[in-house]
C-alpha atoms as a PDB file:
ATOM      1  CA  UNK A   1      69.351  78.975  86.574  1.00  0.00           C
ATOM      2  CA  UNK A   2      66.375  79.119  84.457  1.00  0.00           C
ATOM      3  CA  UNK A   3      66.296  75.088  84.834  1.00  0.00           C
ATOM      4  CA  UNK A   4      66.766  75.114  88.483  1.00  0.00           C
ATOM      5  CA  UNK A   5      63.567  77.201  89.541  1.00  0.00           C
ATOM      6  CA  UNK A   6      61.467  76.414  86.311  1.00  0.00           C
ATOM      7  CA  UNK A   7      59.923  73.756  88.684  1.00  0.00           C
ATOM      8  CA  UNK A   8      59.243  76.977  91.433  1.00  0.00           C
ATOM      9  CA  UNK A   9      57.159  79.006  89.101  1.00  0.00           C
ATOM     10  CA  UNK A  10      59.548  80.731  87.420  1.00  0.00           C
ATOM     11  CA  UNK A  11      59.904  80.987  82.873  1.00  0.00           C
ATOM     12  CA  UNK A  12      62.784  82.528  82.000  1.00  0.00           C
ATOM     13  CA  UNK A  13      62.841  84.066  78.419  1.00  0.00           C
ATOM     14  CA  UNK A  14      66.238  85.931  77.010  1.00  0.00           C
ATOM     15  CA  UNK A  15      64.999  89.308  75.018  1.00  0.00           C
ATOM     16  CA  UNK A  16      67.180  89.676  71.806  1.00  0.00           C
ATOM     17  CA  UNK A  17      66.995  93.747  71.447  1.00  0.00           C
ATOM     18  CA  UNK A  18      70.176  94.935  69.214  1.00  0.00           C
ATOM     19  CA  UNK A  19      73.747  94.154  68.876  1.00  0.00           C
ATOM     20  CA  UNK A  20      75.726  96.531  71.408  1.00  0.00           C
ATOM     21  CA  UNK A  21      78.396  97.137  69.289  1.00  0.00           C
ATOM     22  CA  UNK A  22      77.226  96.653  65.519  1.00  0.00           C
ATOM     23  CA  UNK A  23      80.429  95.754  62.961  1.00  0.00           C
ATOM     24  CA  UNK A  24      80.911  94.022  59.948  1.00  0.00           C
ATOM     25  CA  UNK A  25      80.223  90.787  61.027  1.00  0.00           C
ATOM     26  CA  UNK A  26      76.939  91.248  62.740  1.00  0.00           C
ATOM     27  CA  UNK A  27      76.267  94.761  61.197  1.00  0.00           C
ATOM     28  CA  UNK A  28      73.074  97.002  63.146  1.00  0.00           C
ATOM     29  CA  UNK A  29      69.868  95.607  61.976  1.00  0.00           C
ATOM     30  CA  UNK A  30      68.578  96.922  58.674  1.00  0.00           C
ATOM     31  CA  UNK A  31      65.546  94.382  58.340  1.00  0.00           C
ATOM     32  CA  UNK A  32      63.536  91.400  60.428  1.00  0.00           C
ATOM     33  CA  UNK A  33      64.792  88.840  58.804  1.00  0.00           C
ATOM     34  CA  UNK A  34      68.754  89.542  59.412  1.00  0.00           C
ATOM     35  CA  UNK A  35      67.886  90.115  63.701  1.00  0.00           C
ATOM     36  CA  UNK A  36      66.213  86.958  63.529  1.00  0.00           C
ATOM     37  CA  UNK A  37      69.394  85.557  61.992  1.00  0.00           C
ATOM     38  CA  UNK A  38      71.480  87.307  64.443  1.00  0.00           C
ATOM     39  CA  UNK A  39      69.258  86.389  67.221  1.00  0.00           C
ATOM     40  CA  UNK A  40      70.298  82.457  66.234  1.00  0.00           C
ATOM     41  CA  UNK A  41      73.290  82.777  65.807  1.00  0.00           C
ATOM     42  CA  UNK A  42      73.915  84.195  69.144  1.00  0.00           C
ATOM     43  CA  UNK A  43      71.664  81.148  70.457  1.00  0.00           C
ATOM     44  CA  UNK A  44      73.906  79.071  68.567  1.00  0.00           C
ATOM     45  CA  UNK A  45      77.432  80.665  69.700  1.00  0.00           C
ATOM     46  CA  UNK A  46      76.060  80.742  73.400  1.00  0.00           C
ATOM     47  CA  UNK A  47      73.687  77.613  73.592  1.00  0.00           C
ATOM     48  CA  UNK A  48      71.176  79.395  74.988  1.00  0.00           C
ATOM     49  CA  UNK A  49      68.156  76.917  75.513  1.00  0.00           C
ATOM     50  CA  UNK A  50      65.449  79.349  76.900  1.00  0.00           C
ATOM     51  CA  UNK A  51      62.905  81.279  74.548  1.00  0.00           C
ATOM     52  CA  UNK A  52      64.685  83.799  73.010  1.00  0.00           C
ATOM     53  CA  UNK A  53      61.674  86.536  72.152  1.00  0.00           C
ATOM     54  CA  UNK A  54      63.026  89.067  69.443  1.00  0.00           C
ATOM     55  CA  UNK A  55      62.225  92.977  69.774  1.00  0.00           C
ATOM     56  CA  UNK A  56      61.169  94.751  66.779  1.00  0.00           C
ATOM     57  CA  UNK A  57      63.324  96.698  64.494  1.00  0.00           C
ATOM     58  CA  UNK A  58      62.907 100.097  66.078  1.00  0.00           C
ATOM     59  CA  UNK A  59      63.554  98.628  69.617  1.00  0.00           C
ATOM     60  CA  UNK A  60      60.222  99.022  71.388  1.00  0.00           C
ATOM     61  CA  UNK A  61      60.520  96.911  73.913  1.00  0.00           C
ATOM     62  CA  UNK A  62      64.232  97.228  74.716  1.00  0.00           C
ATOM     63  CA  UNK A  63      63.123 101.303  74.813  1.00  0.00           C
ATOM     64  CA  UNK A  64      59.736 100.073  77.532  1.00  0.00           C
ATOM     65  CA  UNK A  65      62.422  98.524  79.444  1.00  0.00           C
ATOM     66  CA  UNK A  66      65.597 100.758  79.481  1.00  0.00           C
ATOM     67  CA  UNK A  67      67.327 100.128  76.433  1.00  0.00           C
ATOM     68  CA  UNK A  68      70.586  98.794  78.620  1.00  0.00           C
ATOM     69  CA  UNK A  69      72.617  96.114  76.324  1.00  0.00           C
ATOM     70  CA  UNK A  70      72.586  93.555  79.108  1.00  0.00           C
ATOM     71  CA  UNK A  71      69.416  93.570  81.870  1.00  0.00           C
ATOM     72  CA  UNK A  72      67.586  91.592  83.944  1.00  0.00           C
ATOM     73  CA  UNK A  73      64.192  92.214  85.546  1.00  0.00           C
ATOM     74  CA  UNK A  74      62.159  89.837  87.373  1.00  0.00           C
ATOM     75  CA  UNK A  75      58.278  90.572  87.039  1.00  0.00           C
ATOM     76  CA  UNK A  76      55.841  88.955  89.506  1.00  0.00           C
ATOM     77  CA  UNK A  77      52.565  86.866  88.430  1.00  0.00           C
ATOM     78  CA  UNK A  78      50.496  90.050  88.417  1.00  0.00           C
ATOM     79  CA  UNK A  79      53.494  91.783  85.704  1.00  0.00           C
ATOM     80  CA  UNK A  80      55.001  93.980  89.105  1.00  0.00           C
ATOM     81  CA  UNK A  81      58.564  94.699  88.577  1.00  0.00           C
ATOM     82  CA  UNK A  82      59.865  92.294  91.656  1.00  0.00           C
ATOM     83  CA  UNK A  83      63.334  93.287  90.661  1.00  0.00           C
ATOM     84  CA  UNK A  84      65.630  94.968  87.567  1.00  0.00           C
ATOM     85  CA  UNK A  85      69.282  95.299  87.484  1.00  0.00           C
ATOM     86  CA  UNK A  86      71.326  97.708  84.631  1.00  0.00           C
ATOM     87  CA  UNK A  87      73.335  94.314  83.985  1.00  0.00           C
ATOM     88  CA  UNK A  88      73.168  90.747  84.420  1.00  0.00           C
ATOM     89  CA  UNK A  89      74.813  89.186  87.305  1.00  0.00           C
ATOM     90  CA  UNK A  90      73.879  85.611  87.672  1.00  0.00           C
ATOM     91  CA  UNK A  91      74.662  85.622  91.656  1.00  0.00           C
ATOM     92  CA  UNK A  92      72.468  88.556  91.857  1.00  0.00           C
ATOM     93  CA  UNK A  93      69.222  87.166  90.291  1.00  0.00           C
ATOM     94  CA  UNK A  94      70.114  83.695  91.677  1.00  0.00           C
ATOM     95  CA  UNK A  95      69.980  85.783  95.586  1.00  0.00           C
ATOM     96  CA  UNK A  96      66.948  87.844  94.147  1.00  0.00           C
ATOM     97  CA  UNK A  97      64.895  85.044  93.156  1.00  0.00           C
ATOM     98  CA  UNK A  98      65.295  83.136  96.578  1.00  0.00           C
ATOM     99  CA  UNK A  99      64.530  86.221  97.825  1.00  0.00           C
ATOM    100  CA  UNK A 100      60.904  86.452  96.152  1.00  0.00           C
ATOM    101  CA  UNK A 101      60.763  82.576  96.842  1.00  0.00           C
ATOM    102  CA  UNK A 102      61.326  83.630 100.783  1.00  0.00           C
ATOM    103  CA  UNK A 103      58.712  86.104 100.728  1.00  0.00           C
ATOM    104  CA  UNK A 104      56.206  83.654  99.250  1.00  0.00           C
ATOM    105  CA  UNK A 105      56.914  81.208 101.538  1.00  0.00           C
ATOM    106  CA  UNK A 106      56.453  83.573 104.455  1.00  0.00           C
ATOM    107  CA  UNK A 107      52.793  84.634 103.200  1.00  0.00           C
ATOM    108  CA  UNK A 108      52.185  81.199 103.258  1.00  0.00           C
ATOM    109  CA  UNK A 109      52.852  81.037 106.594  1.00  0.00           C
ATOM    110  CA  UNK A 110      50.719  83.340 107.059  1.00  0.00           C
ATOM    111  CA  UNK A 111      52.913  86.421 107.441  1.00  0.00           C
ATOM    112  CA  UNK A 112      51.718  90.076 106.573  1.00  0.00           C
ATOM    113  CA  UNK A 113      53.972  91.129 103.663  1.00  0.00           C
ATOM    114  CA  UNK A 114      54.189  94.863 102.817  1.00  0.00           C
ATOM    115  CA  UNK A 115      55.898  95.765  99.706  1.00  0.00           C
ATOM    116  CA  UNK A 116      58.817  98.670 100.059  1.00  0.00           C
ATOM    117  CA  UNK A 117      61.787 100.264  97.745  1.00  0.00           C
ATOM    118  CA  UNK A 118      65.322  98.992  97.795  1.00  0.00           C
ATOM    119  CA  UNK A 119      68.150  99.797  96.168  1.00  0.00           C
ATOM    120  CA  UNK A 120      71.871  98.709  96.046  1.00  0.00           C
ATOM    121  CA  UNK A 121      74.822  99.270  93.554  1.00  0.00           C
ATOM    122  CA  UNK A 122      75.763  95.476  92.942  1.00  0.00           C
ATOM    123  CA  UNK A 123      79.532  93.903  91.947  1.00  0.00           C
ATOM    124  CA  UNK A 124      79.983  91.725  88.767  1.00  0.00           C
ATOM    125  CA  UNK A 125      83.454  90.276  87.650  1.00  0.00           C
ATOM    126  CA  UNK A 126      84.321  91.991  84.356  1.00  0.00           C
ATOM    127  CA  UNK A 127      86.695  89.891  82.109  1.00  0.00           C
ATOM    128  CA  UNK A 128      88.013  92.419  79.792  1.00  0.00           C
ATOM    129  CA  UNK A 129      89.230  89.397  77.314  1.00  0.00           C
ATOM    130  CA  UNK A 130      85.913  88.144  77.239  1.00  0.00           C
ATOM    131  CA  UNK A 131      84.833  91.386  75.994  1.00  0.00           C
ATOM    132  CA  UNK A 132      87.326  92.053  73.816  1.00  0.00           C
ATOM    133  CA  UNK A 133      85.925  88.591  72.170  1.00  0.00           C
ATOM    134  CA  UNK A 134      82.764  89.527  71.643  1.00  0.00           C
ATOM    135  CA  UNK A 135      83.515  92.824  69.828  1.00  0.00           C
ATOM    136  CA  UNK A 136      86.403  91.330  67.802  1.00  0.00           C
ATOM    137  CA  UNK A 137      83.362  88.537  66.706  1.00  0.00           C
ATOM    138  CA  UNK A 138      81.409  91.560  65.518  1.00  0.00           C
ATOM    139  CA  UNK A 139      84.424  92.797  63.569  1.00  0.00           C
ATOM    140  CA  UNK A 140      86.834  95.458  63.152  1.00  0.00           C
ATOM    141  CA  UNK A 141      84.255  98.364  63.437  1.00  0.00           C
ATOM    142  CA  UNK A 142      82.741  97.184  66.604  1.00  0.00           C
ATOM    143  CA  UNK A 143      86.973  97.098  68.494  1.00  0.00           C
ATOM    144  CA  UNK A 144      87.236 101.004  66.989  1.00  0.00           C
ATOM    145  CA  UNK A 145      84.138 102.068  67.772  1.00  0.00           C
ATOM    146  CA  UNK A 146      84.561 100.744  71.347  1.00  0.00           C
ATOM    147  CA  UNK A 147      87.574 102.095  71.586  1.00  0.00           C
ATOM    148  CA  UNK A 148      86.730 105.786  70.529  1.00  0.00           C
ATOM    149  CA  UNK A 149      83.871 105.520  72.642  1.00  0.00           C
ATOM    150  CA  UNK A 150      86.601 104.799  75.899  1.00  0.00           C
ATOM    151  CA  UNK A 151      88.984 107.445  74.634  1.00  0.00           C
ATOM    152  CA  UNK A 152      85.799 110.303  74.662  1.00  0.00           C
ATOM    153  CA  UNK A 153      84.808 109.190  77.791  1.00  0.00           C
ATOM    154  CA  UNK A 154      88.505 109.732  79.824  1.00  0.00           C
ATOM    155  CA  UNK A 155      88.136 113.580  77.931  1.00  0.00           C
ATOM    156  CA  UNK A 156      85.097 113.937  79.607  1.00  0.00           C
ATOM    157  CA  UNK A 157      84.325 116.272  82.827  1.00  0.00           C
ATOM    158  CA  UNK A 158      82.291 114.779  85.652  1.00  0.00           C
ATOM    159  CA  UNK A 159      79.639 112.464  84.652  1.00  0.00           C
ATOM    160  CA  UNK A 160      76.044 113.946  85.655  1.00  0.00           C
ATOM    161  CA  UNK A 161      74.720 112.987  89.303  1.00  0.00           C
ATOM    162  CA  UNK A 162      77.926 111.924  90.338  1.00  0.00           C
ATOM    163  CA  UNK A 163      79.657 114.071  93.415  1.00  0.00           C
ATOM    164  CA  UNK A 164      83.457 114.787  92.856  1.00  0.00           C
ATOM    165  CA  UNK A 165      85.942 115.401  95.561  1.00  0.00           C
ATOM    166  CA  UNK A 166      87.123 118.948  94.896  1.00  0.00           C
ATOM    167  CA  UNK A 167      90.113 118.699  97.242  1.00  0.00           C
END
């Protein structure tokens, strides 16, 4: 994606913040040096060929931004927030960004553009063995931790802001 509208105006850049779930083999950060080896390896492992920009060691621009494992915003030419989503979807900022390449073309045109709010709870396929990879490549601590995590959260009442059916 970031290939097929770099020649529309868009850079795409890929954030490296923290590992989600630290374990032996790619441990939480304790210095520069090892997130900067982290942060190629992981460019390595998943060939990623846009600028990877690396957050500093207490997270301050992961914490600006959310400090979600896996988003995606798209900022406008003046740095407006065009678009942010709590997880990366590639169908969803592939629709997104021919959205904003829409509304250009439409003020081009000659159309009045006002700006407005949306908001929409989006889908994403989730391939549990695909995740289950990923934590078993951090190591043993990152599969228990993970899995303690899921076994408080079933204990758990009713998440805040969420409306339960009482019947």
């Amino acid at each position: 994606m970031a290939r097929e509208f770099a020649s529309k105006g868009f850079a795409s850049v890929f954030v490296y913040t923290r590992e989600a779930h630290p374990g032996e083999n790619f441990p939480a950060h304790r210095s520069f040096d090892q997130k900067l080896a982290h942060a190629r390896a992981f460019r390595e492992k998943f060939q990623i060929e846009r600028p990877i920009l690396v957050d500093d060691l207490v997270g301050t621009g992961h914490k600006l931004y959310g400090a979600l494992p896996n988003m995606t915003y798209i900022i406008g030419r003046r740095g407006k927030v065009l678009f942010r989503a709590d997880w990366t979807d590639p169908p969803t900022v592939h629709s997104m960004i021919n959205y904003v390449l829409g509304s250009r073309a439409r003020r081009r045109e000659g159309w009045r553009l006002v700006p407005f709010y949306a908001e929409f709870v989006g889908y994403r396929w989730n391939d549990p063995a695909k995740f289950q990879e990923g934590l078993e490549r951090a190591g043993p601590q990152a599969v228990a931790d993970f899995a303690a995590a899921m076994e408080r959260r079933k204990h758990q009442g009713p998440r805040p802001g969420r409306i339960e059916n009482v019947e």
